[in-house]
PDB file of N, CA and C in Angstrom:
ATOM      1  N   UNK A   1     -92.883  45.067 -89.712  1.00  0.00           N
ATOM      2  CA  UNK A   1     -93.571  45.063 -90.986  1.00  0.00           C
ATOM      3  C   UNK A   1     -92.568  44.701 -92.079  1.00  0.00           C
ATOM      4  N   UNK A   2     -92.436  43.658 -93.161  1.00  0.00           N
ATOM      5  CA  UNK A   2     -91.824  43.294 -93.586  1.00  0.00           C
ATOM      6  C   UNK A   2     -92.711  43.456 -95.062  1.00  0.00           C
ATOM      7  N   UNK A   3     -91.528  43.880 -96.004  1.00  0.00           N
ATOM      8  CA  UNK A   3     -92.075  44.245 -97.543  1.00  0.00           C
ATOM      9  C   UNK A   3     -91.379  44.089 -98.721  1.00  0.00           C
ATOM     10  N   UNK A   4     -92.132  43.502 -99.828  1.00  0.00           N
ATOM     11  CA  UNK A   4     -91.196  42.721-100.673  1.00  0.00           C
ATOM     12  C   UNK A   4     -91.482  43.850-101.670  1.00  0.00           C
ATOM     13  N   UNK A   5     -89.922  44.602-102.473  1.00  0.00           N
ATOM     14  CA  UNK A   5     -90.351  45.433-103.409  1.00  0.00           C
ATOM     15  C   UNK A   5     -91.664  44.799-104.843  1.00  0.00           C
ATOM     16  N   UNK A   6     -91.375  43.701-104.662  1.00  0.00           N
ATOM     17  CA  UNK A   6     -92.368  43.640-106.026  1.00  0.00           C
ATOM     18  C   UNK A   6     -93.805  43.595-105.478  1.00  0.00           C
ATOM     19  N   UNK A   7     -94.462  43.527-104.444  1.00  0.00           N
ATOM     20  CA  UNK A   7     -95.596  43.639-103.722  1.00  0.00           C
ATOM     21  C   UNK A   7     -95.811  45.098-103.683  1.00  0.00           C
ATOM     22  N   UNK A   8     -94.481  46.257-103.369  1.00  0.00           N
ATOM     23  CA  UNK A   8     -94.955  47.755-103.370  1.00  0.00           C
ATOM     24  C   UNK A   8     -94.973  48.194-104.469  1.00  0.00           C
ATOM     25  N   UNK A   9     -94.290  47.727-106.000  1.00  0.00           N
ATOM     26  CA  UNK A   9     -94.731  47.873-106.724  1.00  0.00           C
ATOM     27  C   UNK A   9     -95.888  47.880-107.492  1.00  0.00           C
ATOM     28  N   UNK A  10     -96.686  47.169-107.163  1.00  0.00           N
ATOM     29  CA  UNK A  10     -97.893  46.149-107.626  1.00  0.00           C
ATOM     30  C   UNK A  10     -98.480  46.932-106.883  1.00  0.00           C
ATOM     31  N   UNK A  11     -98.876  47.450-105.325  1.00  0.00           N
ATOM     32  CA  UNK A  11     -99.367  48.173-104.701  1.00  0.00           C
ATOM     33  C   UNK A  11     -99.959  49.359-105.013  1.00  0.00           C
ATOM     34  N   UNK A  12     -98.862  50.185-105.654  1.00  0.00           N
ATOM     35  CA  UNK A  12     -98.803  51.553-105.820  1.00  0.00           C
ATOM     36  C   UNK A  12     -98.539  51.619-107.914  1.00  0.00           C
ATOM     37  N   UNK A  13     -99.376  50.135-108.280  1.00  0.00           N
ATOM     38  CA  UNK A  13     -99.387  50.626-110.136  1.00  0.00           C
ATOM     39  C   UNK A  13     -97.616  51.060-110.377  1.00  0.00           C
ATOM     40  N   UNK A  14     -96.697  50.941-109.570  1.00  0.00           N
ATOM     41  CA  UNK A  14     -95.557  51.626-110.465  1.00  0.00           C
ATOM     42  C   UNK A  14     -94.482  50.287-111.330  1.00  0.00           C
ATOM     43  N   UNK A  15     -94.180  51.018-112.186  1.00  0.00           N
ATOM     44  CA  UNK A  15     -93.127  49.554-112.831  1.00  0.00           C
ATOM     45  C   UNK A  15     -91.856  49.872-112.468  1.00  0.00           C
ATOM     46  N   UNK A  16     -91.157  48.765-112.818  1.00  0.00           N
ATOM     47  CA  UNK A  16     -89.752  48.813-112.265  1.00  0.00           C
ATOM     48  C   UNK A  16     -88.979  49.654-112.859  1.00  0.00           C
ATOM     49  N   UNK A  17     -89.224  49.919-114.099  1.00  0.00           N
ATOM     50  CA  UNK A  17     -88.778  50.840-114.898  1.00  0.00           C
ATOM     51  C   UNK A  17     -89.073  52.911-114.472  1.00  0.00           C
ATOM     52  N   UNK A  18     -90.512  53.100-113.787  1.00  0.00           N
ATOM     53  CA  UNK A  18     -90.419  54.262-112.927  1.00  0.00           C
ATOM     54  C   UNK A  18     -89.836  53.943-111.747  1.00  0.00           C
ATOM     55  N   UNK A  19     -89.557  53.035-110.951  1.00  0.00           N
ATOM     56  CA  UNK A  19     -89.304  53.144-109.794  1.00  0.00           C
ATOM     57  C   UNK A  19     -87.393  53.369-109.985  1.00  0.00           C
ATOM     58  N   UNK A  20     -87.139  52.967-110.881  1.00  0.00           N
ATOM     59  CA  UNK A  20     -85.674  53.022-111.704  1.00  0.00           C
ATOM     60  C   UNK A  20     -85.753  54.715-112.011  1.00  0.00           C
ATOM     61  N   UNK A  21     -86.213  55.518-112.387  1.00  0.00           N
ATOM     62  CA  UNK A  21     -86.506  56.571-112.526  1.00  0.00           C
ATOM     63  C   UNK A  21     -86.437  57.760-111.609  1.00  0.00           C
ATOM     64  N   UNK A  22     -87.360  57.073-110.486  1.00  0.00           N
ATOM     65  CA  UNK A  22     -87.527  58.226-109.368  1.00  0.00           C
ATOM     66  C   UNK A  22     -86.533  58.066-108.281  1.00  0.00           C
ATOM     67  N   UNK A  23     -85.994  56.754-108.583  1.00  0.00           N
ATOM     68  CA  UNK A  23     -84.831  56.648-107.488  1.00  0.00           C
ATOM     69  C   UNK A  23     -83.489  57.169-108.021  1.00  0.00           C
ATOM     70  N   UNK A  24     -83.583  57.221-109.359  1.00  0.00           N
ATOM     71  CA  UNK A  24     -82.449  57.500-109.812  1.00  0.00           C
ATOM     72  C   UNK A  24     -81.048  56.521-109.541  1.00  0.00           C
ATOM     73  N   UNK A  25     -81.802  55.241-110.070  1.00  0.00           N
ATOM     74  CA  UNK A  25     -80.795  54.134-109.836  1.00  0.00           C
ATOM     75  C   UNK A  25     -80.759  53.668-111.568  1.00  0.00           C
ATOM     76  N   UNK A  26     -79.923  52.801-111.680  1.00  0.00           N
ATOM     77  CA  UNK A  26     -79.998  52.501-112.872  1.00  0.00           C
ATOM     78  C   UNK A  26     -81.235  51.343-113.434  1.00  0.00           C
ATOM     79  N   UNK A  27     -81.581  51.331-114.304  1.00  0.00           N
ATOM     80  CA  UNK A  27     -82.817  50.393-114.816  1.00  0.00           C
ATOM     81  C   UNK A  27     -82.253  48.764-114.186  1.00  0.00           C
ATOM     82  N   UNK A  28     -81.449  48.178-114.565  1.00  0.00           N
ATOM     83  CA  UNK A  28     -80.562  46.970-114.432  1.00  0.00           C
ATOM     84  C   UNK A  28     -80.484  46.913-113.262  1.00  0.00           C
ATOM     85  N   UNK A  29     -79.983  47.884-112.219  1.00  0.00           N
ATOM     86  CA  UNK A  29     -79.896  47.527-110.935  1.00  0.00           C
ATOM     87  C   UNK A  29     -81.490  47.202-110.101  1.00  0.00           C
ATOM     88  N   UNK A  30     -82.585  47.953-110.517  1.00  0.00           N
ATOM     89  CA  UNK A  30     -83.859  47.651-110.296  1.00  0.00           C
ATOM     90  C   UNK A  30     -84.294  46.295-110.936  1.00  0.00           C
ATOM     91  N   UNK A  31     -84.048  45.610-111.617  1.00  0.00           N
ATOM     92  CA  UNK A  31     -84.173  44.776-112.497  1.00  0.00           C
ATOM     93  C   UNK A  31     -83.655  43.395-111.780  1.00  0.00           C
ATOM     94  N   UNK A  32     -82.369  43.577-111.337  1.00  0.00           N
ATOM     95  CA  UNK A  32     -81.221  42.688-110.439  1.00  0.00           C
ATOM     96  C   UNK A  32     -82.177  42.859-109.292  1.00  0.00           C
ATOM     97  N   UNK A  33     -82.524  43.548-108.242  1.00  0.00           N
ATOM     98  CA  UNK A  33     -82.981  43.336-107.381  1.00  0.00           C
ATOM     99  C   UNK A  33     -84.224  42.716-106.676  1.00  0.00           C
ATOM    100  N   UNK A  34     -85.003  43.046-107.784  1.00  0.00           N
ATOM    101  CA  UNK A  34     -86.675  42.476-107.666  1.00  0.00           C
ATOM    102  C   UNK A  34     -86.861  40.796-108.563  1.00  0.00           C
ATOM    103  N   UNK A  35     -85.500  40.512-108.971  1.00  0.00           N
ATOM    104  CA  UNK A  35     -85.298  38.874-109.608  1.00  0.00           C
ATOM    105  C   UNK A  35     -84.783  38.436-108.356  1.00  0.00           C
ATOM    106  N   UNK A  36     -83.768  39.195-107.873  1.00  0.00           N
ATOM    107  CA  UNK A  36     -83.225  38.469-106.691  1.00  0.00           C
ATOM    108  C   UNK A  36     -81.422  37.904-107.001  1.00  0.00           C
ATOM    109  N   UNK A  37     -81.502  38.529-108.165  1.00  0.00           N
ATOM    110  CA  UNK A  37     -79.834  38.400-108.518  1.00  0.00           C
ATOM    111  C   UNK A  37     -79.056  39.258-107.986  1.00  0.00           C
ATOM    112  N   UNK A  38     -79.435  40.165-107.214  1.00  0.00           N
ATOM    113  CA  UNK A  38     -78.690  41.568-106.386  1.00  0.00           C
ATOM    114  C   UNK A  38     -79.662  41.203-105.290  1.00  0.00           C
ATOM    115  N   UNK A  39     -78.946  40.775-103.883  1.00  0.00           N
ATOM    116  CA  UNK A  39     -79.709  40.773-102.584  1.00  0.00           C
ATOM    117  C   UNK A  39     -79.634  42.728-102.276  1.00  0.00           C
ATOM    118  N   UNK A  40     -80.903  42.752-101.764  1.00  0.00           N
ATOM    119  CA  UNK A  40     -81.358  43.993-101.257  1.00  0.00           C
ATOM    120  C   UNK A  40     -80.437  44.636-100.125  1.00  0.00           C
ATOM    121  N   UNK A  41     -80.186  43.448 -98.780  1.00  0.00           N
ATOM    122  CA  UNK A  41     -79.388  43.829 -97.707  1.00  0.00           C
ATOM    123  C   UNK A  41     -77.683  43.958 -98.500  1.00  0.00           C
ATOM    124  N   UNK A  42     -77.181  43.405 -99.532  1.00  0.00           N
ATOM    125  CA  UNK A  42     -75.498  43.449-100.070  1.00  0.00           C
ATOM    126  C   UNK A  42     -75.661  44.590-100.504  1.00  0.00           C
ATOM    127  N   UNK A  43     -76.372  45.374-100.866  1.00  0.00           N
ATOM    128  CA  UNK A  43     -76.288  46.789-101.558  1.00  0.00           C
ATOM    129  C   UNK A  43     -75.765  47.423-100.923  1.00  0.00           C
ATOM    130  N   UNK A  44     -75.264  49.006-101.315  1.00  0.00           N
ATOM    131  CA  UNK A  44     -75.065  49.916-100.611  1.00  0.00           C
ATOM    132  C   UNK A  44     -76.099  50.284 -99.607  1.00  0.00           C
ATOM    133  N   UNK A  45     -75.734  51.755 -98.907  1.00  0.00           N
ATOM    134  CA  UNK A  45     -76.469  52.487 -98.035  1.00  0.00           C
ATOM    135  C   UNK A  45     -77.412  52.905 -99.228  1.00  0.00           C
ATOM    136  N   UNK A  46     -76.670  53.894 -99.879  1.00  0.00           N
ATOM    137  CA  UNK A  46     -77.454  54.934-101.036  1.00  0.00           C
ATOM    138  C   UNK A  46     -78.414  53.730-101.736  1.00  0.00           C
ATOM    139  N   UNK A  47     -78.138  53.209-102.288  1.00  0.00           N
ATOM    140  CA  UNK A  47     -79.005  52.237-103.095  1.00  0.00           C
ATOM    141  C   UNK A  47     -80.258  52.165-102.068  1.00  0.00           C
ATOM    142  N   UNK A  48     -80.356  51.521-101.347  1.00  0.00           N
ATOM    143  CA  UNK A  48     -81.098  51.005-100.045  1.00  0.00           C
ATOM    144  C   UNK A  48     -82.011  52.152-100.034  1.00  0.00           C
ATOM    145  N   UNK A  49     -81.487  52.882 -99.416  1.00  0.00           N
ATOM    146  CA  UNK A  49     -82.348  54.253 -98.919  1.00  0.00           C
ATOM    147  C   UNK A  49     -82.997  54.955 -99.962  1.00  0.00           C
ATOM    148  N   UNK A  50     -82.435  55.158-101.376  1.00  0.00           N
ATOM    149  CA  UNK A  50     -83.221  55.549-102.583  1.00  0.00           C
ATOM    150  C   UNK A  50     -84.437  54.990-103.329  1.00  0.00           C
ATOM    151  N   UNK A  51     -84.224  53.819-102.978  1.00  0.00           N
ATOM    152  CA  UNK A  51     -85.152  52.686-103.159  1.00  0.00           C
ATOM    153  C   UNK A  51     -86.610  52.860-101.981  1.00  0.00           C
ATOM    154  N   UNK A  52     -86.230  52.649-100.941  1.00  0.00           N
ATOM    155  CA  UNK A  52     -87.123  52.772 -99.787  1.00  0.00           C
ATOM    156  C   UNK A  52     -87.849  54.310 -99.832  1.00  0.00           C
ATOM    157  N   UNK A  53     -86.894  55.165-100.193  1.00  0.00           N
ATOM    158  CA  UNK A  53     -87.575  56.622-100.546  1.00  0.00           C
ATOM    159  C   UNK A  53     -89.100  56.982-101.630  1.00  0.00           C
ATOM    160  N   UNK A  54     -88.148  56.360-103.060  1.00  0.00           N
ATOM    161  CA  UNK A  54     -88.532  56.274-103.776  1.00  0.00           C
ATOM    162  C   UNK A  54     -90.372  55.499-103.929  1.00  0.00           C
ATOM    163  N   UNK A  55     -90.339  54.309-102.713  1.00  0.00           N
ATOM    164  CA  UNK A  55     -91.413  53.315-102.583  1.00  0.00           C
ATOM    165  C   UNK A  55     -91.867  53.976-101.254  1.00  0.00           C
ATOM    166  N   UNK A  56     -91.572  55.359-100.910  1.00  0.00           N
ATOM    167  CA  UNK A  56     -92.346  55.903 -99.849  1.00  0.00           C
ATOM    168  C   UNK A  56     -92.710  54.556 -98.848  1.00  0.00           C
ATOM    169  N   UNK A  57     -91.597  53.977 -98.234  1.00  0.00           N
ATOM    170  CA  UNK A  57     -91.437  52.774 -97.819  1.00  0.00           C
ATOM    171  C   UNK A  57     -89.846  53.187 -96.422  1.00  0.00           C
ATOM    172  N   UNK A  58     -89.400  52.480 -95.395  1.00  0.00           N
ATOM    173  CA  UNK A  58     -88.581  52.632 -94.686  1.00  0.00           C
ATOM    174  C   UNK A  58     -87.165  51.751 -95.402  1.00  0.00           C
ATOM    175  N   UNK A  59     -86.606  51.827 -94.535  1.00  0.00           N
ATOM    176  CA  UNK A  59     -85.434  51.364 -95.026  1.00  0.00           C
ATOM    177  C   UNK A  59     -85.254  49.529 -94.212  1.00  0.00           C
ATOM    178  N   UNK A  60     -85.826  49.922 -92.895  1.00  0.00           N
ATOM    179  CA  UNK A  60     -86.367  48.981 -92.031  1.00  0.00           C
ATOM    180  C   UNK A  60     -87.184  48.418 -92.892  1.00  0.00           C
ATOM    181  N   UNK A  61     -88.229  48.147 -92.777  1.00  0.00           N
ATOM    182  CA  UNK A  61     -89.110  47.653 -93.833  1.00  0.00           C
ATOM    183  C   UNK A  61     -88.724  46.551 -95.180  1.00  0.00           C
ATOM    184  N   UNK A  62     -88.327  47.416 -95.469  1.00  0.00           N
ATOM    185  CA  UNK A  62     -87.361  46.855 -97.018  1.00  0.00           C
ATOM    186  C   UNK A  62     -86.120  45.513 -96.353  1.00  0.00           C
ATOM    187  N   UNK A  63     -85.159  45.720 -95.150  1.00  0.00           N
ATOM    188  CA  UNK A  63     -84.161  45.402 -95.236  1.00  0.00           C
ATOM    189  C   UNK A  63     -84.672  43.821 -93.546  1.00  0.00           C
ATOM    190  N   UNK A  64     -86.272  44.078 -93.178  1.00  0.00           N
ATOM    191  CA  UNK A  64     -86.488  43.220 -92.399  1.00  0.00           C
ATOM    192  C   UNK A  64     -86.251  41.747 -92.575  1.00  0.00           C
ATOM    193  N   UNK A  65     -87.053  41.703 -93.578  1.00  0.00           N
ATOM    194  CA  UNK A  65     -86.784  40.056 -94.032  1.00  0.00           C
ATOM    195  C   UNK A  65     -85.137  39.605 -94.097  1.00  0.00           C
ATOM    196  N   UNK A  66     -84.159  40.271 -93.823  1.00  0.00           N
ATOM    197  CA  UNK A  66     -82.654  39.854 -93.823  1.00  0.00           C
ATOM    198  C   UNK A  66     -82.167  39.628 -92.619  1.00  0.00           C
ATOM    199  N   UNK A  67     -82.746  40.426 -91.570  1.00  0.00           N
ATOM    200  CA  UNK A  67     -82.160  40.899 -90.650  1.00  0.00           C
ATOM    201  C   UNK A  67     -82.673  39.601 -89.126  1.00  0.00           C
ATOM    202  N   UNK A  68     -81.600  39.161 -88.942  1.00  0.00           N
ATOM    203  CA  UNK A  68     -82.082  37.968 -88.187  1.00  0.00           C
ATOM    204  C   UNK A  68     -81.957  38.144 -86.683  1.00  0.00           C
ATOM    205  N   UNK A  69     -83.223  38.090 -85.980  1.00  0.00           N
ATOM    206  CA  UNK A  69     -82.425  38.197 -84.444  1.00  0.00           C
ATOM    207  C   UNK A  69     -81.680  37.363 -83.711  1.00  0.00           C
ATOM    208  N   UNK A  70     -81.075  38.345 -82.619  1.00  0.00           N
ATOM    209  CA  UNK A  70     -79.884  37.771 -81.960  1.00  0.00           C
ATOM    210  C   UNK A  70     -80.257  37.455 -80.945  1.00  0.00           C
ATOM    211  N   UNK A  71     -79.818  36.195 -80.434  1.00  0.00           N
ATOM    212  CA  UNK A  71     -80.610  35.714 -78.486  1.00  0.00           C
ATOM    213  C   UNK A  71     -79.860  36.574 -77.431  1.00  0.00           C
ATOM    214  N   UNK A  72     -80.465  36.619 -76.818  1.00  0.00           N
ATOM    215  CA  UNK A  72     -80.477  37.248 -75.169  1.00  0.00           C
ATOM    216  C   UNK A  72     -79.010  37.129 -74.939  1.00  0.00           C
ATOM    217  N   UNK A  73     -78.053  38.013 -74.623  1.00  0.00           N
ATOM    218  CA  UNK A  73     -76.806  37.696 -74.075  1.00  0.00           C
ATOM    219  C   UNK A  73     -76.631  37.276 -72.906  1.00  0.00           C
ATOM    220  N   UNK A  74     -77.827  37.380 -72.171  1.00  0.00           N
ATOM    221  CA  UNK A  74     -77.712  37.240 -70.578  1.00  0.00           C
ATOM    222  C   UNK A  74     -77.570  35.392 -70.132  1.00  0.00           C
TER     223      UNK A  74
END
């Protein structure tokens, strides 16, 4: 399941400015991330996970669209 914060925003009525709030991240860093000037996967752990908390959302979820698979070693 793959999820773009500005879609769970829009989802759940919240602005970037509460979601800056309940995560207890800074306004700017919410701001950087949902433009796309701060990639989601370069962040920290904490960032990541406060965010995904915050959007009652996984961390998986949030960080799918980055995460590229690897072929078969066999």
């Amino acid at each position: 399941m793959t999820v773009s914060i500005n879609a769970l925003l829009e989802e759940r009525g919240m602005t970037k400015y509460k979601l800056a709030k309940s995560s207890n991240l800074p306004h700017t860093t919410i701001l950087d991330i949902c433009s796309g000037k701060t990639e989601l996967p370069k962040c920290n752990a904490e960032t990541v996970y406060k965010v995904a908390k915050a959007l009652d959302t996984t961390v998986e979820a949030l960080l799918a669209p980055a995460l590229e698979l690897r072929p078969n070693f066999e």
